[in-house]
Protein backbone atom coordinates (compact mmCIF):
# COMPACT_ATOMS: atom_id res chain seq x y z
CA UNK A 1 -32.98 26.11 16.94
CA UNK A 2 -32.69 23.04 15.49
CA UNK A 3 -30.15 20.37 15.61
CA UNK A 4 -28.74 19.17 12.18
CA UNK A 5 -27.25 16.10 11.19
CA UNK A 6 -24.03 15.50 11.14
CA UNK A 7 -22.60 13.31 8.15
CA UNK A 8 -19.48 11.47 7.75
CA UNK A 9 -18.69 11.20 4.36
CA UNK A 10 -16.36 8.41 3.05
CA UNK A 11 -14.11 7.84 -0.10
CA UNK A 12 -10.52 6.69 -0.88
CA UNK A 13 -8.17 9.07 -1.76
CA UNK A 14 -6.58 7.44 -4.44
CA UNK A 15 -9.12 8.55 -7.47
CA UNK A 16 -12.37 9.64 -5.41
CA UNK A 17 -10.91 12.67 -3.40
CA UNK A 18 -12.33 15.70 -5.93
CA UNK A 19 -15.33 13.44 -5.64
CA UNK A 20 -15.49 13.49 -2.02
CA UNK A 21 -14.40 16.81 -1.39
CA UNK A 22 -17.53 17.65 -3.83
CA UNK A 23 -20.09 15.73 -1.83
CA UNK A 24 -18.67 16.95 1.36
CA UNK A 25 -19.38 20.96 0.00
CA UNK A 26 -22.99 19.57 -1.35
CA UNK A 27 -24.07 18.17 1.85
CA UNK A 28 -22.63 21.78 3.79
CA UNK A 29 -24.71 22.97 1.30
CA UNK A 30 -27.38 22.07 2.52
CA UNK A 31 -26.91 23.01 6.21
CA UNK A 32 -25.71 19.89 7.26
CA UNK A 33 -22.19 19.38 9.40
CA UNK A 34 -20.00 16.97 7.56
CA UNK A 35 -17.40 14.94 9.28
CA UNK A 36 -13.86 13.56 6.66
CA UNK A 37 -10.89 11.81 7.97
CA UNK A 38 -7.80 12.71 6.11
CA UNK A 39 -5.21 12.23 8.00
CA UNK A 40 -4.36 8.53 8.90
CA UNK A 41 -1.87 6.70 11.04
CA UNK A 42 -0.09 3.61 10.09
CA UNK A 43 -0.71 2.16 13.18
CA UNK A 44 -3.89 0.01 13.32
CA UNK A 45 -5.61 0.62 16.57
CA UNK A 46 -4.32 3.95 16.31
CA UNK A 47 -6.73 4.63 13.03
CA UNK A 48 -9.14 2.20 13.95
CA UNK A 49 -10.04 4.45 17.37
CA UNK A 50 -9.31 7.52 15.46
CA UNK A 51 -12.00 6.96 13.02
CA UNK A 52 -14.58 5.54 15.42
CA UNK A 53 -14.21 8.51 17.59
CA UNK A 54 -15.27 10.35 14.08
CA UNK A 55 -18.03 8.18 13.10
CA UNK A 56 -19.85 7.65 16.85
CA UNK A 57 -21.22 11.19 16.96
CA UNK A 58 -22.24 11.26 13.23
CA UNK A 59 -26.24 10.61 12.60
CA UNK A 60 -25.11 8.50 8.94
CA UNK A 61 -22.27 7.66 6.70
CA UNK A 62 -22.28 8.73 2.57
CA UNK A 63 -19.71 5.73 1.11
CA UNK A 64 -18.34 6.97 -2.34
CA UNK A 65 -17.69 3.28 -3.84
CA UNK A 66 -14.75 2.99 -6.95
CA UNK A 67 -12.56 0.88 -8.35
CA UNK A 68 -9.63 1.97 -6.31
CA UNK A 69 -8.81 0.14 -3.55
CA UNK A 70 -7.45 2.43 -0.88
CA UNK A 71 -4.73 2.68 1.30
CA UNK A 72 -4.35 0.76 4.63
CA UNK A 73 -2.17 0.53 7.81
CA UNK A 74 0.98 -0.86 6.98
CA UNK A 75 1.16 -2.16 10.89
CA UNK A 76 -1.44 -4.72 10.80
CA UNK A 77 -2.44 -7.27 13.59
CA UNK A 78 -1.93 -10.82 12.41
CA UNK A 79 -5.10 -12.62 11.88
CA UNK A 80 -6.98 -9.90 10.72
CA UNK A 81 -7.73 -9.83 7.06
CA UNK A 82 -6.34 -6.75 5.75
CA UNK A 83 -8.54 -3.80 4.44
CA UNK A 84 -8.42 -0.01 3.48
CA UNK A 85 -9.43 2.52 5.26
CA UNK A 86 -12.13 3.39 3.57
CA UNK A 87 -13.58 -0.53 4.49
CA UNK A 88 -12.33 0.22 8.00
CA UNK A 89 -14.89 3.52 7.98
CA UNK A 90 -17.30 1.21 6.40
CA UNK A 91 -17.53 -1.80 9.20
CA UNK A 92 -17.07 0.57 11.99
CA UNK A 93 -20.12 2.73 10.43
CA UNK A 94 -21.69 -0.69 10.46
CA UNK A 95 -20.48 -1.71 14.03
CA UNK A 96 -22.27 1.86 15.52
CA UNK A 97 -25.42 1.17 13.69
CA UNK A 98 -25.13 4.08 11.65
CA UNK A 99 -27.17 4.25 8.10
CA UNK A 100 -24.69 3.91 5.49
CA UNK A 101 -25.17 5.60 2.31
CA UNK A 102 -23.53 3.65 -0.51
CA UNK A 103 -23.04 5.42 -4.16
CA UNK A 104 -20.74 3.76 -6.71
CA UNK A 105 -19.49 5.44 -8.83
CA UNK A 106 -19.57 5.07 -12.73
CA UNK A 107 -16.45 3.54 -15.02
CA UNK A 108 -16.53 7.04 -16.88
CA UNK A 109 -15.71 8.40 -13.61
């Protein structure tokens, strides 16, 4: 039997959901395991562990890029500059050496 990939697949939820939720089916579709974080934590280590623990045993990252800017942690260590969520998936995807995927969407979308 062969193993298949597993694919974390990455969006904000403000406008790119349907979209996500679409390329999520698409790559199941296809026989692949795909890996979505929806639920978050306002806390920032909290999330940040949360979503490294989904991204570490993932084989790439798909990044669904818009003009949306996400949501973030509200509790957010000083000095840090702040980012959404979706950025957080993005450097910690980037951090594990994973392939990222980038697509950006179109204005019509």
């Amino acid at each position: 039997m062969l193993n298949m990939a597993t694919i974390f697949a990455s969006a904000t939820s403000r406008g790119l959901k349907p979209l996500r939720v679409a390329v999520a089916h698409h790559i199941e579709a296809r026989r692949f395991d795909v890996v979505v974080q929806e639920e978050f934590d306002c806390d920032y280590q909290k999330i940040k562990d949360m979503i490294r623990d989904k991204i570490a045993p993932c084989d790439a990252v798909v990044l669904l890029v818009g003009p949306a800017y996400g949501f973030e942690p509200t509790d957010w260590p000083d000095g840090l500059p702040k980012c959404s969520y979706t950025q957080l998936e993005y450097e910690l995807a980037i951090e594990l050496n994973k392939p990222v995927y980038r697509y950006i969407t179109s204005a019509k979308y």
